[in-house]
C-alpha atoms as a PDB file:
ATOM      1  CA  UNK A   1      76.500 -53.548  26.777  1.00  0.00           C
ATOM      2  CA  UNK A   2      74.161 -51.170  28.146  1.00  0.00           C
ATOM      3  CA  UNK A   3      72.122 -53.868  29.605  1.00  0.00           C
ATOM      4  CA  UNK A   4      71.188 -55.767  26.544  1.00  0.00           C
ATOM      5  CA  UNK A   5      71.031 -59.393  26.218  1.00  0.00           C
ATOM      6  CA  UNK A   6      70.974 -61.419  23.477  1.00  0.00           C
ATOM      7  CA  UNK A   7      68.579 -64.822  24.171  1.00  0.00           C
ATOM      8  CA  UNK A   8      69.454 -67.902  22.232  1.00  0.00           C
ATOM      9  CA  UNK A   9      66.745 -70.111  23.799  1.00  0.00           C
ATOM     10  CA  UNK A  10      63.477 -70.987  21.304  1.00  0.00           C
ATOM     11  CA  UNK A  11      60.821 -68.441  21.732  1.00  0.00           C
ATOM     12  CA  UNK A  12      57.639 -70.273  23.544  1.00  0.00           C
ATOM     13  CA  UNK A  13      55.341 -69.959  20.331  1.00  0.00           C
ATOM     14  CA  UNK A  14      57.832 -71.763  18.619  1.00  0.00           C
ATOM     15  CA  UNK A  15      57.117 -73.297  15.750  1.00  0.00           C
ATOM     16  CA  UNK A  16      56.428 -70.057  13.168  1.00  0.00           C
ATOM     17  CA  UNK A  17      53.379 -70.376  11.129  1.00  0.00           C
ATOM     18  CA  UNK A  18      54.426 -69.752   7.895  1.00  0.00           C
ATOM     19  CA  UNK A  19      51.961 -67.164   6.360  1.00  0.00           C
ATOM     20  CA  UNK A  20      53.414 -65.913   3.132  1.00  0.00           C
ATOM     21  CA  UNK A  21      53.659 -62.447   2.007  1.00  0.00           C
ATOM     22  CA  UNK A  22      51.865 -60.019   3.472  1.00  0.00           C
ATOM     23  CA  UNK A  23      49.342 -57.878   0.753  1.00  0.00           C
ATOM     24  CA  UNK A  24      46.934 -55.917   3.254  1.00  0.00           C
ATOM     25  CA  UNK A  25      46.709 -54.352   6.327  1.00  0.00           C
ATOM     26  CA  UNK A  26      44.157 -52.856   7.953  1.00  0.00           C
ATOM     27  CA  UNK A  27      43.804 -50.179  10.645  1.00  0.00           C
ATOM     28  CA  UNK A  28      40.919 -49.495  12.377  1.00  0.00           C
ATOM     29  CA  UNK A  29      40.562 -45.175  13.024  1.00  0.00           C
ATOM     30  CA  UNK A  30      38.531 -42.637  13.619  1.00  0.00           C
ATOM     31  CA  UNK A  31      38.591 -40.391  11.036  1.00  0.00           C
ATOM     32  CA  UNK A  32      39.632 -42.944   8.037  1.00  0.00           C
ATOM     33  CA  UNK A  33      40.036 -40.838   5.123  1.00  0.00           C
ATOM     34  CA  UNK A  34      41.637 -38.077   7.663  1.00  0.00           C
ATOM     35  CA  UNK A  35      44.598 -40.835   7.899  1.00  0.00           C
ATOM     36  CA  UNK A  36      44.910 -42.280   4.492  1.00  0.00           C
ATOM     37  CA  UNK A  37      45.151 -38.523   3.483  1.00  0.00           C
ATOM     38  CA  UNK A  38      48.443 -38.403   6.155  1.00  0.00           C
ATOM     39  CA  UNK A  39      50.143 -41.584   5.008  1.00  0.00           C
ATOM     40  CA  UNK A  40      49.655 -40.752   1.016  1.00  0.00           C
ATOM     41  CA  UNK A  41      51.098 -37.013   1.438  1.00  0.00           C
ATOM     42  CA  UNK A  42      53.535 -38.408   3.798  1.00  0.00           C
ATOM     43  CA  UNK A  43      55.208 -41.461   1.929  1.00  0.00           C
ATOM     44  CA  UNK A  44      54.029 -40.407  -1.802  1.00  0.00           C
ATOM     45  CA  UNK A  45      51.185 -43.020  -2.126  1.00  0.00           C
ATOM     46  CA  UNK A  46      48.802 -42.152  -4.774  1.00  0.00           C
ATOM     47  CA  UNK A  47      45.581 -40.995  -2.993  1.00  0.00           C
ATOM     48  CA  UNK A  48      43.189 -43.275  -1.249  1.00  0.00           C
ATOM     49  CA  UNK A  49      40.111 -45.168  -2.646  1.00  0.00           C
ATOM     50  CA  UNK A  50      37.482 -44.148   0.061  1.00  0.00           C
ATOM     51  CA  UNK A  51      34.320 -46.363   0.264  1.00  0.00           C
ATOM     52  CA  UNK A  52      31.300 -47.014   2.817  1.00  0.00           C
ATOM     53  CA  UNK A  53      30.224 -50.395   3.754  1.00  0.00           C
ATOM     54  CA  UNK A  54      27.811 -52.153   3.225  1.00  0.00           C
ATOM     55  CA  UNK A  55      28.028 -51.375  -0.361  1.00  0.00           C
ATOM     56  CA  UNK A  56      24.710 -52.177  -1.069  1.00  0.00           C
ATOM     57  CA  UNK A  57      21.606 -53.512   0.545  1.00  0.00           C
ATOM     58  CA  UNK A  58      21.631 -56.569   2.232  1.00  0.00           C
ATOM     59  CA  UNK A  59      25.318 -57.116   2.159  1.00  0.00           C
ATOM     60  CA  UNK A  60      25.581 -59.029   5.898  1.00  0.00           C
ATOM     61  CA  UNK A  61      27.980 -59.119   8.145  1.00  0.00           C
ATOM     62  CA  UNK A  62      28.544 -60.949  11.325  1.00  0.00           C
ATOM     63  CA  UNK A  63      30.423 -61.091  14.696  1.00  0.00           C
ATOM     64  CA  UNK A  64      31.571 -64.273  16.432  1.00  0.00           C
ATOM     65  CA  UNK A  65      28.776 -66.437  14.239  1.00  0.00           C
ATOM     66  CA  UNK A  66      26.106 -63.729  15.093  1.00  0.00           C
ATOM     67  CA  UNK A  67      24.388 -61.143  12.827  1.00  0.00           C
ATOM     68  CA  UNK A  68      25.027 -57.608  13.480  1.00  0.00           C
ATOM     69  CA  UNK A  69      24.099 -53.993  11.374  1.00  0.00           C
ATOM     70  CA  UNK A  70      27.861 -52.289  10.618  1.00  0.00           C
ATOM     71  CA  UNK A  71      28.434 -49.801   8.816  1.00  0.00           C
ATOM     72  CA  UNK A  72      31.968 -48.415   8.409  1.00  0.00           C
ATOM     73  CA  UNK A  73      33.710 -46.039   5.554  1.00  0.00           C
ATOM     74  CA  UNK A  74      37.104 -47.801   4.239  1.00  0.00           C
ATOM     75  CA  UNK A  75      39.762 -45.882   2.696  1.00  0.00           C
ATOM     76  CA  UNK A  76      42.044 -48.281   0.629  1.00  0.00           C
ATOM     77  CA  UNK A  77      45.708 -47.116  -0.169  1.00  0.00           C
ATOM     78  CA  UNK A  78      47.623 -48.686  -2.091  1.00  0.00           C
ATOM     79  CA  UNK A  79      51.726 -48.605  -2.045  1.00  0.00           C
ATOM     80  CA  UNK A  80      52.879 -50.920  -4.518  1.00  0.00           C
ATOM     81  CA  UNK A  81      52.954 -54.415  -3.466  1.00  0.00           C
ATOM     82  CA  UNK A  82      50.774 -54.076   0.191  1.00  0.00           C
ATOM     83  CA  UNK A  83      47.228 -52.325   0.488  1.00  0.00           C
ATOM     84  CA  UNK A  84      46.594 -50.460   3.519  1.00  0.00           C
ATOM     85  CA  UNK A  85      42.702 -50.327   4.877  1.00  0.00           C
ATOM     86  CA  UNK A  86      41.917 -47.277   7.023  1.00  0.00           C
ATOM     87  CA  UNK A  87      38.950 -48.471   8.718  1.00  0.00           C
ATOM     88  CA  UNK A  88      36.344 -46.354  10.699  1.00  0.00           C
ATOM     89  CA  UNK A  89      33.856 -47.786  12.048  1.00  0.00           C
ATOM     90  CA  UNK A  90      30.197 -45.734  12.197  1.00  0.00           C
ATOM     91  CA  UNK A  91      27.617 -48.240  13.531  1.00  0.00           C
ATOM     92  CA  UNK A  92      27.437 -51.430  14.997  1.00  0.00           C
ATOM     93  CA  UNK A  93      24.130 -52.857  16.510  1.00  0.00           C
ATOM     94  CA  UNK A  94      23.805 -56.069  17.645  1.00  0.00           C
ATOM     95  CA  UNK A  95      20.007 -57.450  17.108  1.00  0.00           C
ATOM     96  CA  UNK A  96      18.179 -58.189  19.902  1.00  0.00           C
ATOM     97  CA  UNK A  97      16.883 -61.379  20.462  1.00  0.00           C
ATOM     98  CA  UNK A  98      13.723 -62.397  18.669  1.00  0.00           C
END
């Protein structure tokens, strides 16, 4: 009907990896306490935990096994049994080499 087909062949990244229940997810925005404001006056969340990153100094952080500077502000919302991250990212250098 209306062109729909239902497949009954496996899916080719069968087998599932079970994960478990899922507690967080993140988003990665531009304006991240613009957006947790949006989803906790539009679904009733209580309002967002907003923090930047690093929280201190010399927190590190790294990207594919390299050492970069980030800095990002995170707003944290939580609904109940999942915890959404609102992620904006403000800097990112990558050192040079030495």
């Amino acid at each position: 009907m209306y062109g729909v087909r239902i497949m009954s062949t496996p899916h080719p990244l069968e087998p599932r990896i079970p994960v478990g229940p899922v507690v967080q997810i993140g988003f990665v925005v531009r304006d991240a306490e613009a957006y947790a404001r949006r989803w906790t006056t539009l679904f009733d969340f209580p309002p967002p935990r907003i923090v930047e990153w690093p929280l201190r100094e010399g927190m590190a952080a790294t990207l594919r096994g390299a050492p970069i500077d980030l800095k990002m502000k995170i707003a944290f919302v939580e609904t109940g049994s999942v915890q959404l991250e609102f992620i904006q990212p403000l800097e990112l250098r990558r050192p040079g080499p030495g």
